[in-house]
Structure formats: structure tokens, C-alpha cells
PDB file of N, CA and C in Angstrom:
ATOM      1  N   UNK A   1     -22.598  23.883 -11.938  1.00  0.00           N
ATOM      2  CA  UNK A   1     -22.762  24.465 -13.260  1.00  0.00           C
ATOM      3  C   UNK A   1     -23.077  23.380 -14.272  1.00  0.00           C
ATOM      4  N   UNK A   2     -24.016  23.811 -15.273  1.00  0.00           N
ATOM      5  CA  UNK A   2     -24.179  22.548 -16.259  1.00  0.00           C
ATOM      6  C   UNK A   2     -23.135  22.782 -17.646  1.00  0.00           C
ATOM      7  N   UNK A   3     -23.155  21.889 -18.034  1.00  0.00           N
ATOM      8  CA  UNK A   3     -22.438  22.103 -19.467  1.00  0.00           C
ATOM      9  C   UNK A   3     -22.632  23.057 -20.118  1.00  0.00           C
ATOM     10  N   UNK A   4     -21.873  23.826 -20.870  1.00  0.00           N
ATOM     11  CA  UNK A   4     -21.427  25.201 -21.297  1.00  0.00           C
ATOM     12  C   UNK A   4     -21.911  24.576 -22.682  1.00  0.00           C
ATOM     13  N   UNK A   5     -22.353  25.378 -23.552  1.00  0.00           N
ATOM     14  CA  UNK A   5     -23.212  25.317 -25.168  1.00  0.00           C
ATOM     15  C   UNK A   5     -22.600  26.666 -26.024  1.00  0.00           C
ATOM     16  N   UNK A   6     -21.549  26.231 -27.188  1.00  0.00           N
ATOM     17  CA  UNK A   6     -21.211  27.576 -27.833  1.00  0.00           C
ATOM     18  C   UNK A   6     -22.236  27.430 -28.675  1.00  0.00           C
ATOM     19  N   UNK A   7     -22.424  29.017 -29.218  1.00  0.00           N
ATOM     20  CA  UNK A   7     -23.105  29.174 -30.088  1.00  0.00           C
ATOM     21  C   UNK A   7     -22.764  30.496 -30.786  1.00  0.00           C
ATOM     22  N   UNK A   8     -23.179  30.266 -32.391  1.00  0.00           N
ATOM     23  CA  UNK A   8     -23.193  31.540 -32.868  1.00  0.00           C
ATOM     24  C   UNK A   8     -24.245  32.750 -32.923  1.00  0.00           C
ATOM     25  N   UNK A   9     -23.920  33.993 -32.443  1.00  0.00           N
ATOM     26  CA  UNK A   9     -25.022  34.729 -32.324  1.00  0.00           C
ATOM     27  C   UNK A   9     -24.593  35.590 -33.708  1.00  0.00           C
ATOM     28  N   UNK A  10     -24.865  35.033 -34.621  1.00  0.00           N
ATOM     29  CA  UNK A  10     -25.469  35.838 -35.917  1.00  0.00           C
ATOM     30  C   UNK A  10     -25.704  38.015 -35.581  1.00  0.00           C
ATOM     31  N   UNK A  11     -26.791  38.196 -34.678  1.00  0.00           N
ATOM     32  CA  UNK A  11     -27.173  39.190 -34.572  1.00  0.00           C
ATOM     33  C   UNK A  11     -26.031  40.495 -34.189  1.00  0.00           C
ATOM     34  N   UNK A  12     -25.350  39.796 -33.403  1.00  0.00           N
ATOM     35  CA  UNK A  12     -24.562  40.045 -32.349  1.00  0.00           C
ATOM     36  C   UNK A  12     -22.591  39.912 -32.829  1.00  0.00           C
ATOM     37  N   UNK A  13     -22.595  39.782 -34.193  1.00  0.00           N
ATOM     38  CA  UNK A  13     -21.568  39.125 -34.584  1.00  0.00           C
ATOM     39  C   UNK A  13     -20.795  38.705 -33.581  1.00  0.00           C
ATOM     40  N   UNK A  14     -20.837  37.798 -32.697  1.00  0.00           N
ATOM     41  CA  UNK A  14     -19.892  37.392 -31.885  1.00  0.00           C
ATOM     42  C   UNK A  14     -20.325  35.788 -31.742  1.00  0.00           C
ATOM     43  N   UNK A  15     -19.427  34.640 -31.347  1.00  0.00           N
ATOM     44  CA  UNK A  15     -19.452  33.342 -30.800  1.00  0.00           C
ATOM     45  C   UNK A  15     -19.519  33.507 -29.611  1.00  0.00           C
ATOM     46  N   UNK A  16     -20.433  32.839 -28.617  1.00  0.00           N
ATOM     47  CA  UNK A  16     -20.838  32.864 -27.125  1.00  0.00           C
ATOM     48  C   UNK A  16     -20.731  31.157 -26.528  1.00  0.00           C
ATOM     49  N   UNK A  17     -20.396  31.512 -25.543  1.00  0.00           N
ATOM     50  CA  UNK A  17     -20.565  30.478 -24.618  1.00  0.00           C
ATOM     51  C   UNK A  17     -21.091  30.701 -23.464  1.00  0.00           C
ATOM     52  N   UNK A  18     -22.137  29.866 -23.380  1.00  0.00           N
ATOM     53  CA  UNK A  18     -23.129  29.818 -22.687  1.00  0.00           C
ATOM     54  C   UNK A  18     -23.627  29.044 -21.314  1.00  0.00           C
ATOM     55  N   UNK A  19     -23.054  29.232 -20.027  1.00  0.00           N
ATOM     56  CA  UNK A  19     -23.375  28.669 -19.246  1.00  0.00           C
ATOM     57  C   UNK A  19     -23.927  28.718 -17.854  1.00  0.00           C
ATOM     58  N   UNK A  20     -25.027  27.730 -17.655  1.00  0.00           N
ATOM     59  CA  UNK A  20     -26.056  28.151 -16.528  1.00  0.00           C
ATOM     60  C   UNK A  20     -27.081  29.270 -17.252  1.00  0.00           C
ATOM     61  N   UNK A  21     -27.611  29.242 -18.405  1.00  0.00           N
ATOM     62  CA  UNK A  21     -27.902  30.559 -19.364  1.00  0.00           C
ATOM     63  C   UNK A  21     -27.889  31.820 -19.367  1.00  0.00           C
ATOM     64  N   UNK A  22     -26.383  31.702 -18.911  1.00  0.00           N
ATOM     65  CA  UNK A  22     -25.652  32.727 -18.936  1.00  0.00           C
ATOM     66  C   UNK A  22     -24.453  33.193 -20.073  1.00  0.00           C
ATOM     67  N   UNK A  23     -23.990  33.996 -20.493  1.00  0.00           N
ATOM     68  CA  UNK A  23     -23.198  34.442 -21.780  1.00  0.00           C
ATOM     69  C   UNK A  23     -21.641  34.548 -20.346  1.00  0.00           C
ATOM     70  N   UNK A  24     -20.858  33.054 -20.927  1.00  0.00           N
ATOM     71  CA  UNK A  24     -19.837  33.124 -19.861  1.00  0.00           C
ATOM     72  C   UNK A  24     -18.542  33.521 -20.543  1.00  0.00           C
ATOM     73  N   UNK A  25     -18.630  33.927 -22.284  1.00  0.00           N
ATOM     74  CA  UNK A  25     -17.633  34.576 -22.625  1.00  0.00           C
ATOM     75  C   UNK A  25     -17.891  34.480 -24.484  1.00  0.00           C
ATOM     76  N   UNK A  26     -16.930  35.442 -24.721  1.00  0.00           N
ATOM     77  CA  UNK A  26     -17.247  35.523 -26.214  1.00  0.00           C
ATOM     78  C   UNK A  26     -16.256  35.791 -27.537  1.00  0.00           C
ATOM     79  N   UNK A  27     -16.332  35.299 -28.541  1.00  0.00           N
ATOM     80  CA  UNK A  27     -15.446  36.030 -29.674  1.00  0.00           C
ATOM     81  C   UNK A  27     -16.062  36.912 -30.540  1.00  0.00           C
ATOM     82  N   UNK A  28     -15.770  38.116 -30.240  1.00  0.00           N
ATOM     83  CA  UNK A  28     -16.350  39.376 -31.741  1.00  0.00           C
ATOM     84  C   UNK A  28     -15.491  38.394 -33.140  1.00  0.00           C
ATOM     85  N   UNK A  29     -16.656  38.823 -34.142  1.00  0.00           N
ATOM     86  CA  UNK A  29     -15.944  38.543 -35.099  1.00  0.00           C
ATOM     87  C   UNK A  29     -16.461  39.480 -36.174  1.00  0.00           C
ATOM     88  N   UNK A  30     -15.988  39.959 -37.090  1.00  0.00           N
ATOM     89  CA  UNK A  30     -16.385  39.728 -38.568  1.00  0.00           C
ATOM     90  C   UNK A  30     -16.134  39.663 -39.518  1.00  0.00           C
ATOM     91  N   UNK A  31     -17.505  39.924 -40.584  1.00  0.00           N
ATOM     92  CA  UNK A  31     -17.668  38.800 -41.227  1.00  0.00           C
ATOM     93  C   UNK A  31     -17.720  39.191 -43.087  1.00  0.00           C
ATOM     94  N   UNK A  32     -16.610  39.108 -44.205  1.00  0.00           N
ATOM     95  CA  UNK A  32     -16.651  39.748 -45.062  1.00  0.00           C
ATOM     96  C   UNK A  32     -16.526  38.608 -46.105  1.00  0.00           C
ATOM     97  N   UNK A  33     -17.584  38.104 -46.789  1.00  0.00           N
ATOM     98  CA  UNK A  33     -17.650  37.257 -47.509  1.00  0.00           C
ATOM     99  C   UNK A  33     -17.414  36.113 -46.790  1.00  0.00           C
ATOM    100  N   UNK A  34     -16.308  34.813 -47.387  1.00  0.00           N
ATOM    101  CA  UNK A  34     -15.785  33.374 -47.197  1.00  0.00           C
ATOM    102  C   UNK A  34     -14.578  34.166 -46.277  1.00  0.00           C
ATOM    103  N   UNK A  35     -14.457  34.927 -45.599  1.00  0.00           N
ATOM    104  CA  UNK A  35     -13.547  35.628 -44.460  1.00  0.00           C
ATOM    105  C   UNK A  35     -14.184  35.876 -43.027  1.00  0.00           C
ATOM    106  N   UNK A  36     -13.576  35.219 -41.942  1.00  0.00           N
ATOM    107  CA  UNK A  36     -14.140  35.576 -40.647  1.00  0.00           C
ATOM    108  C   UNK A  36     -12.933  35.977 -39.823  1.00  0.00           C
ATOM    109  N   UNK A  37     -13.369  37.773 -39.430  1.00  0.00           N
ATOM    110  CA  UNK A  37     -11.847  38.083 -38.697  1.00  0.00           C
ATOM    111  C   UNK A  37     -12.707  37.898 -37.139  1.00  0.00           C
ATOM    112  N   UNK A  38     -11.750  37.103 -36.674  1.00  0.00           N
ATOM    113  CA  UNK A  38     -11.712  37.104 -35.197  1.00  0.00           C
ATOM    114  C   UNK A  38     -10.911  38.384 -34.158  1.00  0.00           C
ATOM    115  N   UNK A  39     -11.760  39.587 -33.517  1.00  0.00           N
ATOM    116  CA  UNK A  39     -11.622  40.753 -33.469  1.00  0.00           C
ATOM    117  C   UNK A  39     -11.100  40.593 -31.584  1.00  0.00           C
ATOM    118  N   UNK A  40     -11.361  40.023 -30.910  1.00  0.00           N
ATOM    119  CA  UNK A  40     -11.272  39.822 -29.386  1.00  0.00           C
ATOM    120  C   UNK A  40     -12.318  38.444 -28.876  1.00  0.00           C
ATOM    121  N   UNK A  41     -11.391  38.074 -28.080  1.00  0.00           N
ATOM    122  CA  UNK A  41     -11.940  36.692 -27.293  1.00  0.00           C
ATOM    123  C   UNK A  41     -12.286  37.690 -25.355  1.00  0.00           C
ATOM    124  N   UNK A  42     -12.897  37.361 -25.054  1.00  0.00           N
ATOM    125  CA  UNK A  42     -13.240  38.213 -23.812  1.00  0.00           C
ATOM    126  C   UNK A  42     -14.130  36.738 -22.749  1.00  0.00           C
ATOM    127  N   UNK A  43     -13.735  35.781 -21.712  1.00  0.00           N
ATOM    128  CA  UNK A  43     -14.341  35.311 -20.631  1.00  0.00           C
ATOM    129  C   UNK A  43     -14.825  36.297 -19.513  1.00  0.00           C
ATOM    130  N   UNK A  44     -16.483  36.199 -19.563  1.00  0.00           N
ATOM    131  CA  UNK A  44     -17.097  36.918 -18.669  1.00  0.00           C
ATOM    132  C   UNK A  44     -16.980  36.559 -17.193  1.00  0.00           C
ATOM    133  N   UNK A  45     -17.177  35.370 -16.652  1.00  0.00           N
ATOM    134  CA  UNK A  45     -17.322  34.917 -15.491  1.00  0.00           C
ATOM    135  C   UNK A  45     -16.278  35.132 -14.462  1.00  0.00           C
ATOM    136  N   UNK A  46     -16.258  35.754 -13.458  1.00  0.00           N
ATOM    137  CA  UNK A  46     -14.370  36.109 -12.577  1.00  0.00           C
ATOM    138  C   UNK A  46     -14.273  34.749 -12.107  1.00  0.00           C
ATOM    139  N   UNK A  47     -13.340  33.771 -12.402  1.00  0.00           N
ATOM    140  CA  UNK A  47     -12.692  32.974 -11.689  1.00  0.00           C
ATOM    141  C   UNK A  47     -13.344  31.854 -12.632  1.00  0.00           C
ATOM    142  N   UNK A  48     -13.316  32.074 -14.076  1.00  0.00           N
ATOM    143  CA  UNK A  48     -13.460  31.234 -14.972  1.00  0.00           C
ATOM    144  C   UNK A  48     -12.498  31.128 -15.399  1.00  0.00           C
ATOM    145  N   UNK A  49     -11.435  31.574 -15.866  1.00  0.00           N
ATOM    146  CA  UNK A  49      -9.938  31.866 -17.063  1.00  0.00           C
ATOM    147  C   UNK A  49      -9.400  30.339 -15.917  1.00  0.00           C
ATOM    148  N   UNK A  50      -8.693  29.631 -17.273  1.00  0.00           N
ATOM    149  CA  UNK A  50      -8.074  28.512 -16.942  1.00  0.00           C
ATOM    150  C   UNK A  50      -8.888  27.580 -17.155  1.00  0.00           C
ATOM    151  N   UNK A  51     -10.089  27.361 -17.136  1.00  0.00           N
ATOM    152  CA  UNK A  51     -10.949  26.052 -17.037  1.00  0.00           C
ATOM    153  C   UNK A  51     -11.681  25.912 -18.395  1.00  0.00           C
ATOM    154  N   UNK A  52     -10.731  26.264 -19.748  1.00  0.00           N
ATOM    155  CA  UNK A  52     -11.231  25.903 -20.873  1.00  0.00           C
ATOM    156  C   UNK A  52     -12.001  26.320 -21.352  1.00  0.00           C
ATOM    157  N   UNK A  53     -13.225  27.502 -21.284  1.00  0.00           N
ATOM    158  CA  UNK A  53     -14.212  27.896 -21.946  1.00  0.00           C
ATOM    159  C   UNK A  53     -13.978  28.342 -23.305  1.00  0.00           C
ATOM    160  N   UNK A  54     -12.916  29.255 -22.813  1.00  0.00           N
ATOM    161  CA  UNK A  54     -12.564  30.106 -24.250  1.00  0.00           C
ATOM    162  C   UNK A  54     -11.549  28.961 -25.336  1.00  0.00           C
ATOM    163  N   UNK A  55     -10.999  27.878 -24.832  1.00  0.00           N
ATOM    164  CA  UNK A  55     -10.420  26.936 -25.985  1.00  0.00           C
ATOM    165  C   UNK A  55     -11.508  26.529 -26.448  1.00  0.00           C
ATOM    166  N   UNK A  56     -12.665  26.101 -25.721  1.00  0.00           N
ATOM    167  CA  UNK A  56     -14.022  25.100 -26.316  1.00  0.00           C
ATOM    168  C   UNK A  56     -14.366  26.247 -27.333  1.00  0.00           C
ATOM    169  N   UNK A  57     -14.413  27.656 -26.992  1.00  0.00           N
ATOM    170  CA  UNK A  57     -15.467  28.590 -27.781  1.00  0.00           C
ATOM    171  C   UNK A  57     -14.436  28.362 -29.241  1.00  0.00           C
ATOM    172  N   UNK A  58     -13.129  28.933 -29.051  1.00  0.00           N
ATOM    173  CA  UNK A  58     -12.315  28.303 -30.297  1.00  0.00           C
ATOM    174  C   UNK A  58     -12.035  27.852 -30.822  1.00  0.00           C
ATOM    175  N   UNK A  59     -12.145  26.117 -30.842  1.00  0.00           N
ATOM    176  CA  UNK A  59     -12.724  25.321 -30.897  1.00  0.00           C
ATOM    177  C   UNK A  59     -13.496  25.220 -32.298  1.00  0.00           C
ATOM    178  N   UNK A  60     -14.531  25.593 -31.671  1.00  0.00           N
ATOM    179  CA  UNK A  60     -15.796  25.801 -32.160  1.00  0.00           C
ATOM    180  C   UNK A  60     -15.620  26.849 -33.761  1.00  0.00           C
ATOM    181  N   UNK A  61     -15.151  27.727 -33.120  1.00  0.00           N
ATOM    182  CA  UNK A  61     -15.001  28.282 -34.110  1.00  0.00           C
ATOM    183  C   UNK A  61     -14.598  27.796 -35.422  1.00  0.00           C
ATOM    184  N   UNK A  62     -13.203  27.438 -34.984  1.00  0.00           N
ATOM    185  CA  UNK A  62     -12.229  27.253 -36.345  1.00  0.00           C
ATOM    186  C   UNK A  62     -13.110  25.413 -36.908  1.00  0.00           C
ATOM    187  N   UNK A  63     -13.424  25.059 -35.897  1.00  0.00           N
ATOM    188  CA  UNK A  63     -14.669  23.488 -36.493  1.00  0.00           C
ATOM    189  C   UNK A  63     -15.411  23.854 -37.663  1.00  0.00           C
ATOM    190  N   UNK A  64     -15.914  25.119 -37.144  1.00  0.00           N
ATOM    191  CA  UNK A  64     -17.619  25.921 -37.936  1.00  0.00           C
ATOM    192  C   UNK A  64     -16.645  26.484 -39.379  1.00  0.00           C
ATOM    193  N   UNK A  65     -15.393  27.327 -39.012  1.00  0.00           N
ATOM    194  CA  UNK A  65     -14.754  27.840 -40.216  1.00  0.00           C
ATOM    195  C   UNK A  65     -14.150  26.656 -41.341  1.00  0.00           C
ATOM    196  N   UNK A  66     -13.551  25.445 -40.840  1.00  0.00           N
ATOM    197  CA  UNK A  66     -13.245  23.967 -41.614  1.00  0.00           C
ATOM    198  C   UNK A  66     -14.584  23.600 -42.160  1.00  0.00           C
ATOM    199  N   UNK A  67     -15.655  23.090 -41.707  1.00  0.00           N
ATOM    200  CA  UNK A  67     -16.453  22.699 -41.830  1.00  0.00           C
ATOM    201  C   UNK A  67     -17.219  23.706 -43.156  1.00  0.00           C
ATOM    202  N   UNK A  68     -17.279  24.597 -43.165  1.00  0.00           N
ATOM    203  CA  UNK A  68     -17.848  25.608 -44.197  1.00  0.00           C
ATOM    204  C   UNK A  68     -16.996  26.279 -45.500  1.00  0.00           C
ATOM    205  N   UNK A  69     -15.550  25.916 -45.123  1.00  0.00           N
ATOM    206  CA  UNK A  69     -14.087  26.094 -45.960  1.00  0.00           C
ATOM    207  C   UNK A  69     -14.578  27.811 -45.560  1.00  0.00           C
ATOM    208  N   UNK A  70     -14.423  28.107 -44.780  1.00  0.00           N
ATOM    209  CA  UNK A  70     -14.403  29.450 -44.266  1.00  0.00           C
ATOM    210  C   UNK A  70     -13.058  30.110 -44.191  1.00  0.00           C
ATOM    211  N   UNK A  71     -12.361  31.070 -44.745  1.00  0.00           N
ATOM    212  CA  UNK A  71     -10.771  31.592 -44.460  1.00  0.00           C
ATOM    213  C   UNK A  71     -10.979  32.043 -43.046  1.00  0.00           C
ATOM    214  N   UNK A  72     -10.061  32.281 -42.062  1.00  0.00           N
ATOM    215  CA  UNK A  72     -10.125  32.773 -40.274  1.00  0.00           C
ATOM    216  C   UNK A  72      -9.163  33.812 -40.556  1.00  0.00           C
ATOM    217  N   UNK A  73      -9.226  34.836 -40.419  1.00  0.00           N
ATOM    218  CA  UNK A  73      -7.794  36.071 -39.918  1.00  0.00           C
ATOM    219  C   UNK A  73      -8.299  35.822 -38.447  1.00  0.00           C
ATOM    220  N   UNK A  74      -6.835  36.426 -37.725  1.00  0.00           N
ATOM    221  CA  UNK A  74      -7.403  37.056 -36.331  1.00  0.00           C
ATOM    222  C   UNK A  74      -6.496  38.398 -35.852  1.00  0.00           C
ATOM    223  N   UNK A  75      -7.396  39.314 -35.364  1.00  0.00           N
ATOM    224  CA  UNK A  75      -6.440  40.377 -34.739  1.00  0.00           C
ATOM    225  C   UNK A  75      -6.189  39.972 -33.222  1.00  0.00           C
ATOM    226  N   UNK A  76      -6.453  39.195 -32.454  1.00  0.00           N
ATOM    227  CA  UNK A  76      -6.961  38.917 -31.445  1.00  0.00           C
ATOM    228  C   UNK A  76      -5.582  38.291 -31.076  1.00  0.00           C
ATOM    229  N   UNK A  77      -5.197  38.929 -29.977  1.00  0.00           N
ATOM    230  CA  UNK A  77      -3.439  38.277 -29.233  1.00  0.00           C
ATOM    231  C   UNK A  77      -3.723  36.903 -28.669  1.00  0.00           C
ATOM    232  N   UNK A  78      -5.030  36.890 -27.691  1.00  0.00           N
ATOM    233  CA  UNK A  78      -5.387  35.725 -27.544  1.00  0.00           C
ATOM    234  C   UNK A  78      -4.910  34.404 -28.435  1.00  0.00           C
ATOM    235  N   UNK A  79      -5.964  34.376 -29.308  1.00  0.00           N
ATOM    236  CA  UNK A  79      -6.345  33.476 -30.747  1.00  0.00           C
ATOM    237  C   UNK A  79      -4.880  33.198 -31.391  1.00  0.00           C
ATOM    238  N   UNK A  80      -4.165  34.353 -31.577  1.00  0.00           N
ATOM    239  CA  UNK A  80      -2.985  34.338 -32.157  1.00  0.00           C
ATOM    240  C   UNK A  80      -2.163  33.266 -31.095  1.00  0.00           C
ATOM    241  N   UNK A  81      -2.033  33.633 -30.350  1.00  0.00           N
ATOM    242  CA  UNK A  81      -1.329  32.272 -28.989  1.00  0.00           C
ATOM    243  C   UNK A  81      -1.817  31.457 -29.118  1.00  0.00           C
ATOM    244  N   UNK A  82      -3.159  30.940 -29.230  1.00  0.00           N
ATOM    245  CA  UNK A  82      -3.525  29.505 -28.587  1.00  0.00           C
ATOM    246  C   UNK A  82      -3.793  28.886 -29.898  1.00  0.00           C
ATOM    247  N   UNK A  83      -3.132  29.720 -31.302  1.00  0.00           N
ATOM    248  CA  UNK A  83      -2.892  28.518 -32.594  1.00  0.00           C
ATOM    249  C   UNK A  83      -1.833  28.094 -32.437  1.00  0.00           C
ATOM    250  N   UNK A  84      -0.473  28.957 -32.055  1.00  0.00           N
ATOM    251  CA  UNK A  84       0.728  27.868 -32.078  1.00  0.00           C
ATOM    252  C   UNK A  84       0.522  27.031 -31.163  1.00  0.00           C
ATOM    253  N   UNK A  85      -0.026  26.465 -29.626  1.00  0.00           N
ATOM    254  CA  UNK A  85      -0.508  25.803 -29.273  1.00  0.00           C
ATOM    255  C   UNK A  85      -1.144  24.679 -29.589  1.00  0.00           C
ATOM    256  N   UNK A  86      -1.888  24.869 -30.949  1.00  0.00           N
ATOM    257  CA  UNK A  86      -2.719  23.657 -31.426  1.00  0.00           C
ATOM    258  C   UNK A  86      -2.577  23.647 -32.519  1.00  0.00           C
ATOM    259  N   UNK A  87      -1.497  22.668 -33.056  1.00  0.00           N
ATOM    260  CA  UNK A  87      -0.710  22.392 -34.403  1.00  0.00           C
ATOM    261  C   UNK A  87      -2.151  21.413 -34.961  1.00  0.00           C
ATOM    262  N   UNK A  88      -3.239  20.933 -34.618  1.00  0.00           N
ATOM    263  CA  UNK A  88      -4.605  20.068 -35.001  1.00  0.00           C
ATOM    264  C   UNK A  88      -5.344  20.824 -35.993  1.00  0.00           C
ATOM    265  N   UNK A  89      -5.082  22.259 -35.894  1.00  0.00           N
ATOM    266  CA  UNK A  89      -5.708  23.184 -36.452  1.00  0.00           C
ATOM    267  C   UNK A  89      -5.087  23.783 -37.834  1.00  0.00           C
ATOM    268  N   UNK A  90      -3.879  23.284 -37.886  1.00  0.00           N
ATOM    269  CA  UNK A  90      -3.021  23.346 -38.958  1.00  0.00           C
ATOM    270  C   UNK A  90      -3.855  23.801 -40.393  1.00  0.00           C
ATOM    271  N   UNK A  91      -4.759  22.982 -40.601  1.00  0.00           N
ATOM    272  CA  UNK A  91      -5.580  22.687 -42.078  1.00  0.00           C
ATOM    273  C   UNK A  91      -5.938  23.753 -42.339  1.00  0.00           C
ATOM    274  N   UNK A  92      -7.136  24.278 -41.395  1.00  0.00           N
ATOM    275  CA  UNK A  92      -7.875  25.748 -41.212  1.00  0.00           C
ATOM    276  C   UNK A  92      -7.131  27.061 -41.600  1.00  0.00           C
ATOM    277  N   UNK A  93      -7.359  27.789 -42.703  1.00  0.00           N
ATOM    278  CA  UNK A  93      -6.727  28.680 -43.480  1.00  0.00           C
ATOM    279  C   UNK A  93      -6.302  30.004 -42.475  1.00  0.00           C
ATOM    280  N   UNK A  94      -5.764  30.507 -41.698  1.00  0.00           N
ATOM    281  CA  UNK A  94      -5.808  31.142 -40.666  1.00  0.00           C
ATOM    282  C   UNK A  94      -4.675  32.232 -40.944  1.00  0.00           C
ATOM    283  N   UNK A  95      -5.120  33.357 -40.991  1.00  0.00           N
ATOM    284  CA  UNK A  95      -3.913  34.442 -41.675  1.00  0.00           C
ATOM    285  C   UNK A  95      -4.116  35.251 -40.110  1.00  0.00           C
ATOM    286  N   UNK A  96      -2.671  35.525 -39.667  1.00  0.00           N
ATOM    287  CA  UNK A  96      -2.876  36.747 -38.279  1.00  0.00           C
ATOM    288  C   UNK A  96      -2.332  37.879 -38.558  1.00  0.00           C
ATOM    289  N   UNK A  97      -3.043  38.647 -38.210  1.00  0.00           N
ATOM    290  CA  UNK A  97      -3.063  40.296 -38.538  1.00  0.00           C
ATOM    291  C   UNK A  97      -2.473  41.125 -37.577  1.00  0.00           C
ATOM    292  N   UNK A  98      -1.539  41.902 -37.642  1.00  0.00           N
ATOM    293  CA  UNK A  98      -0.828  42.707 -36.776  1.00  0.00           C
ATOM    294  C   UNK A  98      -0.656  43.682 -36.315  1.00  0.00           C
TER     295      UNK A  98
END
């Protein structure tokens, strides 16, 4: 497999990760002003979960949301877990929805 490439698909409101050019998993999001709700994280590939895709895609995300002073909600149980996990992310304005 080659290196995995997130990206935002604008069209598609969702963040993708992309590998072998293939869509190997994704975050719905949307998108209401300087607000991005993160709606479900979903890895496509069977016998991908565990090998980091979906931290890189998140990652990514909350980078793109700092980087732009973007606010993050998330409804997403996922997302909601893997912030207390990563106290790095602290800065990033991140409200979770219940």
C-alpha cells in the first residue's frame, strides 16, 4: 500500500483518506459558518481499524480547524474518545455534543 493522503472533499462534506486511490475512510462533517460539526468518523477498508488512518484523518482535521481558527463540535463517539486521548489538541476550540 502507498501512503494514505487526507483530504478535504468540499463537495461531499466529508474529510477522506485516501489510499491506493481508494477512499479508505472518512469524517462527515458540517459546516455552519467559523463552526465545523464533526457528524461520524467511518474506516472503509476490513482489517484497517488499529493502524492509524482514522487518527491521521483527525489529525488533519483539527490541524485544518487551528490553522483557520475554525470552532470543532463533535457528535461523533469516536472523535469524542480520541480527544481525551490527545491532550496536544488542547488549544483547538472543541465543544462535544450529546
Amino acid at each position: 500500500m502507498t501512503d494514505a493522503v487526507v483530504r478535504d472533499n468540499h463537495d461531499r462534506q466529508r474529510y477522506e483518506i485516501v489510499q491506493d486511490d481508494e477512499v479508505a475512510g472518512f469524517v462527515d462533517y458540517e459546516r455552519f459558518g467559523d463552526q465545523l460539526i464533526l457528524v461520524n468518523t467511518q474506516v472503509v477498508f476490513p482489517g484497517t481499524e488499529g493502524n492509524g488512518l482514522a487518527s491521521r484523518m483527525i489529525r488533519t482535521v483539527l490541524d485544518d480547524a487551528r490553522a483557520a481558527g475554525v470552532r470543532v463540535a463533535t457528535v461523533c463517539p469516536w472523535v469524542t474518545e480520541w480527544l481525551t486521548r490527545h491532550p496536544e489538541y488542547g488549544d483547538v476550540e472543541v465543544r462535544v455534543i450529546e
